[in-house]
Every structure is written in structure tokens, then in C-alpha cells.
Protein backbone atom coordinates (compact mmCIF):
# COMPACT_ATOMS: atom_id res chain seq x y z
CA UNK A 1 -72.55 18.24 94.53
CA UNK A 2 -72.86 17.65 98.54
CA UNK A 3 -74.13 21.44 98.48
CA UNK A 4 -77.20 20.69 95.49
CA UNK A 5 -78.01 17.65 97.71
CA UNK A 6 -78.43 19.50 101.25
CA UNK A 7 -80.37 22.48 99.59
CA UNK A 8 -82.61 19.36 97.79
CA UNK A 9 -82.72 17.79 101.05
CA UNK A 10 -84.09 20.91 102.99
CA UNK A 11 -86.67 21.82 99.96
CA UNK A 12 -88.25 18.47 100.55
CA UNK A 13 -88.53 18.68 104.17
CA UNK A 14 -89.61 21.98 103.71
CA UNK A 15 -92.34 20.48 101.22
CA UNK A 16 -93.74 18.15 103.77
CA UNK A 17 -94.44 20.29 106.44
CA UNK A 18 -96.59 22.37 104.57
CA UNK A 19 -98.51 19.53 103.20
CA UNK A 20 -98.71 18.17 106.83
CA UNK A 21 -99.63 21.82 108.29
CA UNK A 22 -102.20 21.72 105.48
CA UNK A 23 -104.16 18.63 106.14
CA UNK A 24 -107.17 19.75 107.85
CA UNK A 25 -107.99 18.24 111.54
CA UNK A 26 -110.88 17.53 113.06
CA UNK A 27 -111.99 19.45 115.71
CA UNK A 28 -113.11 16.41 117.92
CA UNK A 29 -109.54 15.85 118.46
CA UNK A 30 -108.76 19.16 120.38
CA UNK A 31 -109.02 18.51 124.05
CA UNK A 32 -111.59 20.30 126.00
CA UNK A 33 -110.47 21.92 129.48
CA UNK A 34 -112.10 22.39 132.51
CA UNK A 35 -111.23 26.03 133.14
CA UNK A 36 -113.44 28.20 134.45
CA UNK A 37 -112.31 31.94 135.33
CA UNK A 38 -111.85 33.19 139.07
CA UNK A 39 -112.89 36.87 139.53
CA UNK A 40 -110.74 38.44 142.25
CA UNK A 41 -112.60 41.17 144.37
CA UNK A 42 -109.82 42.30 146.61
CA UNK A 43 -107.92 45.67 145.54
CA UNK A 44 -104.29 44.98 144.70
CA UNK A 45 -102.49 47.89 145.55
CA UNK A 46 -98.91 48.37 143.94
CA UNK A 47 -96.01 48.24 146.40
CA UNK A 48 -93.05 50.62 145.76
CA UNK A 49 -89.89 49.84 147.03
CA UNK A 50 -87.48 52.54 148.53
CA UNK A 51 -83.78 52.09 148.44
């Protein structure tokens, strides 16, 4: 009986997280980021290491 009531348990909770993945969200509630990307012009040249 304690084993019919975990597995119900877990279905349900299983249930609402797809209905609350589901609900659709507005897009105004993303934040917006200041990033802006940095183009490096110096040559990075690998460094091997000798034991």
C-alpha cells in the first residue's frame, strides 16, 4: 500500500511539472544583458611544456 502511494505521489509531481514547463511565458520577462563581444587581435601561440 505505502509502495501504490509513493509511485501515486511521484506521478502527480511528475504531472505538474509538465503542466508548469508548459505554460507559456512572456518574453518581456527574460532579462536583457549588456554584453557586447571583445575581438582579441593578438596571436595566442600554444605553449608546450617539456618534462
Amino acid at each position: 500500500m505505502l509502495k501504490l502511494a509513493v509511485v501515486v505521489v511521484c506521478f502527480s509531481l511528475c504531472g505538474a511539472g509538465t503542466f508548469i514547463v508548459s505554460t507559456p511565458q512572456d518574453e518581456k520577462s527574460q532579462q536583457k544583458t549588456n554584453v557586447m563581444p571583445i575581438k582579441n587581435h593578438k596571436i595566442v601561440r600554444p605553449v608546450w611544456i617539456c618534462a
